[in-house]
PDB file of N, CA and C in Angstrom:
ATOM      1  N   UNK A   1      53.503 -96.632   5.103  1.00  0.00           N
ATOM      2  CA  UNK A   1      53.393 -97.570   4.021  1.00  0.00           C
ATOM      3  C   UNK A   1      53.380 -98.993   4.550  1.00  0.00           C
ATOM      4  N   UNK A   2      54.278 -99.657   5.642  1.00  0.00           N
ATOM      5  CA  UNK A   2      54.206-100.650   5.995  1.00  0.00           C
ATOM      6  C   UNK A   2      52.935-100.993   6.778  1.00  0.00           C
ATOM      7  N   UNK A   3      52.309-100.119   7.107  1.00  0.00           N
ATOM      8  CA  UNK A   3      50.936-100.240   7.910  1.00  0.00           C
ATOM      9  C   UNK A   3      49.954-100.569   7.151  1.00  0.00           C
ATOM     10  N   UNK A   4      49.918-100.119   5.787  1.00  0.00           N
ATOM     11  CA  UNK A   4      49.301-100.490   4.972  1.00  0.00           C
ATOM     12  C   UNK A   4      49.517-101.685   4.066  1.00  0.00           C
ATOM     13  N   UNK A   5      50.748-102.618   3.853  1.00  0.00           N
ATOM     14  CA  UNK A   5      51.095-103.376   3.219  1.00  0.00           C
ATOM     15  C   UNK A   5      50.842-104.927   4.118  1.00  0.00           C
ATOM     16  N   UNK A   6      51.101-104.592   5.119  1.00  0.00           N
ATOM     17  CA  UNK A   6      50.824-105.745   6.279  1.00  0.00           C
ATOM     18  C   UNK A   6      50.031-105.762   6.498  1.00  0.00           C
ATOM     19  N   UNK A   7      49.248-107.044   6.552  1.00  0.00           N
ATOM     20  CA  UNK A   7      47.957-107.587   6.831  1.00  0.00           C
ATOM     21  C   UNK A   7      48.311-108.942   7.072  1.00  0.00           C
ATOM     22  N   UNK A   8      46.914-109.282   8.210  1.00  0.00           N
ATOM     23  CA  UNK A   8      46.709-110.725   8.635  1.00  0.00           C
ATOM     24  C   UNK A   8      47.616-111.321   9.033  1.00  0.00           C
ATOM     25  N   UNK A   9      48.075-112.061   8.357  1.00  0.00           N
ATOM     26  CA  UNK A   9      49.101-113.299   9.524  1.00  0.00           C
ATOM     27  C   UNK A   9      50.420-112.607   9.080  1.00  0.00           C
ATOM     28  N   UNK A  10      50.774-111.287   8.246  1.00  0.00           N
ATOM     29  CA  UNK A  10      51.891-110.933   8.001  1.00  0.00           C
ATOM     30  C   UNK A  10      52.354-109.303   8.406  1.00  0.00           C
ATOM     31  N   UNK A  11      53.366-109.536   9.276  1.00  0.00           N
ATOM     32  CA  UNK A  11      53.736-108.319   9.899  1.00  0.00           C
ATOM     33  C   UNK A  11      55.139-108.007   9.693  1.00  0.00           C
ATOM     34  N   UNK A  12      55.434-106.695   9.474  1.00  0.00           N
ATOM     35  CA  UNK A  12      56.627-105.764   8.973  1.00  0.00           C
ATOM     36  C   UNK A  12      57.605-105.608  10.233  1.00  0.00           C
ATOM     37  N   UNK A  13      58.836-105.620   9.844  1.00  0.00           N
ATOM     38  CA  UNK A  13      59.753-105.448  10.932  1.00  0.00           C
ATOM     39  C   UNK A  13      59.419-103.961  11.817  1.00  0.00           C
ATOM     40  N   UNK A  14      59.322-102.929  10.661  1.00  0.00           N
ATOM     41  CA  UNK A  14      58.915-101.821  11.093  1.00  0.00           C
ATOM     42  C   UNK A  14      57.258-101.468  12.266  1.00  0.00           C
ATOM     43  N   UNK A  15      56.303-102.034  11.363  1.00  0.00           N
ATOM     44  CA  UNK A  15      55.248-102.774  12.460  1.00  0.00           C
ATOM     45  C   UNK A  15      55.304-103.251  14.135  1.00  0.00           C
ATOM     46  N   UNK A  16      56.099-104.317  13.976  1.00  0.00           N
ATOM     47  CA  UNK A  16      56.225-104.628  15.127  1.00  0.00           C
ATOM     48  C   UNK A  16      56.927-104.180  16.084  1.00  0.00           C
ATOM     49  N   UNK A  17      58.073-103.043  15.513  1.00  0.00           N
ATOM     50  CA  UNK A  17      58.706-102.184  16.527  1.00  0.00           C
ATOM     51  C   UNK A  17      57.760-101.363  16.981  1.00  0.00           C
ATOM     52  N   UNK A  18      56.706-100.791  16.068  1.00  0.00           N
ATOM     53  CA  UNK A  18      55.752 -99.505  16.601  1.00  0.00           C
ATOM     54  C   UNK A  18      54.943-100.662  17.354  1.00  0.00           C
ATOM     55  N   UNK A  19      54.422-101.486  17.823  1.00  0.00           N
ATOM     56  CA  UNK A  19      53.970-102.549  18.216  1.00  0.00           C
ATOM     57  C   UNK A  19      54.516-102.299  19.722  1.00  0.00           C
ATOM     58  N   UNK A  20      55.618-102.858  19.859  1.00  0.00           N
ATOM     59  CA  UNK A  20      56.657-103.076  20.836  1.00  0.00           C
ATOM     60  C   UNK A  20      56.726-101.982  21.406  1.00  0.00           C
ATOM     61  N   UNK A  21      56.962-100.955  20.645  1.00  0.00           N
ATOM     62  CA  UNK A  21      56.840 -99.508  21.177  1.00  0.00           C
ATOM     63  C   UNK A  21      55.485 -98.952  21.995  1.00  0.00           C
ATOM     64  N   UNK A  22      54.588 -99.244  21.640  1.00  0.00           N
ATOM     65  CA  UNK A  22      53.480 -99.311  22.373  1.00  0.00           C
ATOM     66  C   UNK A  22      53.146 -99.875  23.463  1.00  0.00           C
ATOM     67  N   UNK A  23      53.361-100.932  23.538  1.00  0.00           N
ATOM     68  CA  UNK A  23      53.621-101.836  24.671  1.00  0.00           C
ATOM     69  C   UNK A  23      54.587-101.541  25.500  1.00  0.00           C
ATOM     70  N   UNK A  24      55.349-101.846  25.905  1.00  0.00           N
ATOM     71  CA  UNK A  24      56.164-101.493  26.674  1.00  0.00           C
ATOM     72  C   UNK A  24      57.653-101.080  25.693  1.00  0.00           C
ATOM     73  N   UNK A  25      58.572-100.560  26.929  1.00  0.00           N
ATOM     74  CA  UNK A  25      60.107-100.051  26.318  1.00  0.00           C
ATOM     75  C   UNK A  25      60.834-101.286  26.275  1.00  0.00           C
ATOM     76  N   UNK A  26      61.373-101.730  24.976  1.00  0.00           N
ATOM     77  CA  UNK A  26      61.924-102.718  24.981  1.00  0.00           C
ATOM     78  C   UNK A  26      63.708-102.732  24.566  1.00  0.00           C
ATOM     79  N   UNK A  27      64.735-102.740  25.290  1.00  0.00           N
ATOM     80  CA  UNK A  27      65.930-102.707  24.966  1.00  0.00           C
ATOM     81  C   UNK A  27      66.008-103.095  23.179  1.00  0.00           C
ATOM     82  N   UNK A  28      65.166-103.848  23.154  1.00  0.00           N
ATOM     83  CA  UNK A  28      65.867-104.604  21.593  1.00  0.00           C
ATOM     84  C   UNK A  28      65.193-103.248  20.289  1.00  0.00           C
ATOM     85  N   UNK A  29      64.561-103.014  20.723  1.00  0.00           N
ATOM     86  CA  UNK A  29      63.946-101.967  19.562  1.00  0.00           C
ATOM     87  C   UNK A  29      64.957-100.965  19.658  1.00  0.00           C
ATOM     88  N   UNK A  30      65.554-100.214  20.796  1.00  0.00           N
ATOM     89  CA  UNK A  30      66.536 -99.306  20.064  1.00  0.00           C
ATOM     90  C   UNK A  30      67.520-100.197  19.907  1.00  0.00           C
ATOM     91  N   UNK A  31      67.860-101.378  20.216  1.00  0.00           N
ATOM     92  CA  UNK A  31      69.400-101.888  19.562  1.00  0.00           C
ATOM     93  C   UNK A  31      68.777-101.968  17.903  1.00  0.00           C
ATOM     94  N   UNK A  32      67.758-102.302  17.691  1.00  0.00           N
ATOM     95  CA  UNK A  32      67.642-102.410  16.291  1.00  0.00           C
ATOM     96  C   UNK A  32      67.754-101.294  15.617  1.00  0.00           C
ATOM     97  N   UNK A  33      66.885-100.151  15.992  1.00  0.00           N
ATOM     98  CA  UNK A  33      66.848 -98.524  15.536  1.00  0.00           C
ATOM     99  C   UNK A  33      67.907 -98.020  15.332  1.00  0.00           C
ATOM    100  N   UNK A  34      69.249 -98.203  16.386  1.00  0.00           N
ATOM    101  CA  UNK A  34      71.043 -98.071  16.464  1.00  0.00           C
ATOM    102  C   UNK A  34      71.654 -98.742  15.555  1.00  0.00           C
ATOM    103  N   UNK A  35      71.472 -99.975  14.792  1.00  0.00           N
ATOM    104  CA  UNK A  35      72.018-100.980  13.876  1.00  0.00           C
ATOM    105  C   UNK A  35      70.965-100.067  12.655  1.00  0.00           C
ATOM    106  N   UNK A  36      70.034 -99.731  12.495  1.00  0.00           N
ATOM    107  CA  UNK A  36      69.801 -99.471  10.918  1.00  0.00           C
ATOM    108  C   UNK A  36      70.317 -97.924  10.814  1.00  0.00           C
ATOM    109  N   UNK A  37      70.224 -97.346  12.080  1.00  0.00           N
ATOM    110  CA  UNK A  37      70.756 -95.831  11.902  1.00  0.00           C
ATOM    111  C   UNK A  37      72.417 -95.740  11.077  1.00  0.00           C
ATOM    112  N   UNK A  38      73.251 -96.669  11.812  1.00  0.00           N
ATOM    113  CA  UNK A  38      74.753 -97.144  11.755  1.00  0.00           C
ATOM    114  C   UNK A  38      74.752 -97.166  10.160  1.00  0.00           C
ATOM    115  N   UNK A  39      73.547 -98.553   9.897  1.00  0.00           N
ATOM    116  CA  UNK A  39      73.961 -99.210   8.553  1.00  0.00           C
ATOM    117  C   UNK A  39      73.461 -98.255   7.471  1.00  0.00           C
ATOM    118  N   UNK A  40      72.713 -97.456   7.855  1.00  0.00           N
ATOM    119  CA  UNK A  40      72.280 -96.442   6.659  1.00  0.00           C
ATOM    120  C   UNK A  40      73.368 -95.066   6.364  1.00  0.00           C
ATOM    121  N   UNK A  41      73.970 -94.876   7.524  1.00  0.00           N
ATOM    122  CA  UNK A  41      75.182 -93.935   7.231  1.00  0.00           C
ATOM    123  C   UNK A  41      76.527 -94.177   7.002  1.00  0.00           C
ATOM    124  N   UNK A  42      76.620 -95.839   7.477  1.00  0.00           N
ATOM    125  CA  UNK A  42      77.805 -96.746   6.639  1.00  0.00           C
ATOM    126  C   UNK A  42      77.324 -96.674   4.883  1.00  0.00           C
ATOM    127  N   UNK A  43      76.197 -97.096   4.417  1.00  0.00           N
ATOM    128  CA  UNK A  43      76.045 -96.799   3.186  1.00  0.00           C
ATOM    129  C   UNK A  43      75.818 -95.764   2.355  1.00  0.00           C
ATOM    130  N   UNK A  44      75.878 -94.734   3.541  1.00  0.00           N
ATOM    131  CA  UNK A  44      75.574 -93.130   2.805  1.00  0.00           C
ATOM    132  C   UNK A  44      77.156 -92.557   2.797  1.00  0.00           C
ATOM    133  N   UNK A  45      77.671 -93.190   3.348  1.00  0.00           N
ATOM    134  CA  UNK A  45      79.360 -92.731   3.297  1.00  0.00           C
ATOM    135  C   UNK A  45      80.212 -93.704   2.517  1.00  0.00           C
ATOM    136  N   UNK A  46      79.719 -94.408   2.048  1.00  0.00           N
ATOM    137  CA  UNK A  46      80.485 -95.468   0.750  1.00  0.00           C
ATOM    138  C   UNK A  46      79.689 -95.071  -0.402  1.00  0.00           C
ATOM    139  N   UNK A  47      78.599 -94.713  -0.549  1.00  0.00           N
ATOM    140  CA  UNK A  47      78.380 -93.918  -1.655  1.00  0.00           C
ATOM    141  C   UNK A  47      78.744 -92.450  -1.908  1.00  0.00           C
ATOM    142  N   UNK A  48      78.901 -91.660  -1.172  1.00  0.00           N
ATOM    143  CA  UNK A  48      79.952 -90.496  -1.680  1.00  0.00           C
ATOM    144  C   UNK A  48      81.108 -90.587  -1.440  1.00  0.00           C
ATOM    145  N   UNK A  49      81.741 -91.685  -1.111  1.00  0.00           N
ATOM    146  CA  UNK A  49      83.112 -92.011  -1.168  1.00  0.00           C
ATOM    147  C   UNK A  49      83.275 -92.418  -2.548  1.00  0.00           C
ATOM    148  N   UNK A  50      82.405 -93.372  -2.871  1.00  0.00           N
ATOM    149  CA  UNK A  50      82.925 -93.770  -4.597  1.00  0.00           C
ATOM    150  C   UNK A  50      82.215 -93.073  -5.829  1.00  0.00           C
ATOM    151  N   UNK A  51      81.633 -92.443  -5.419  1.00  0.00           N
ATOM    152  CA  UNK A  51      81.114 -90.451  -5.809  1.00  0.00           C
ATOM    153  C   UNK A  51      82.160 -89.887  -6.423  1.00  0.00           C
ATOM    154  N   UNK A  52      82.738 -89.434  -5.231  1.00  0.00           N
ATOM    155  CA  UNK A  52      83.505 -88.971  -5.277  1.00  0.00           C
ATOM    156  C   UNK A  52      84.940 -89.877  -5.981  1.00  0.00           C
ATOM    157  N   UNK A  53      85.192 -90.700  -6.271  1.00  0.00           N
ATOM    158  CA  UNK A  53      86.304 -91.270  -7.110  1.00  0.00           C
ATOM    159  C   UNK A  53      85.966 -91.112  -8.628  1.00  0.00           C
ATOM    160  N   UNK A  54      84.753 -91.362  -8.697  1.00  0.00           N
ATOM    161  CA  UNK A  54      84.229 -91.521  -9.910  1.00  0.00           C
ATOM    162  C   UNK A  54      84.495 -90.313 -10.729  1.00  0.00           C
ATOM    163  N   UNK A  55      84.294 -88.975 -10.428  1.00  0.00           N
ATOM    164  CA  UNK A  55      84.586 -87.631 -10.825  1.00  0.00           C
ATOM    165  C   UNK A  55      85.870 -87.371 -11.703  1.00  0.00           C
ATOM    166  N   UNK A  56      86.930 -87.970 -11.187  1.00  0.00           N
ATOM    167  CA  UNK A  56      87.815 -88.124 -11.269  1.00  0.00           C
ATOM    168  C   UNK A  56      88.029 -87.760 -12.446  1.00  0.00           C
TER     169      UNK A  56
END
């Protein structure tokens, strides 16, 4: 989807990692890939944490 939404002078975070990825191995693309992996299962575990209260 982002491949398709980006055009011309405007490029997607996601984009430019597959970008980067192509090009050479760049330390910063998996520190980024490690920070959204983190932050998406920090927010997948505060939502069935207050899931789970809610039941109550």
């Amino acid at each position: 989807m982002s491949l398709l939404v980006s055009g011309g002078q405007n490029s997607t975070l996601t984009r430019n990692m597959l970008n980067a990825l192509r090009d050479q191995i760049d330390p910063t693309i998996a520190a980024i890939s490690t920070l959204v992996v983190i932050l998406t299962s920090v927010l997948l575990a505060i939502s069935q944490l207050c899931g789970k209260n809610t039941a109550r």
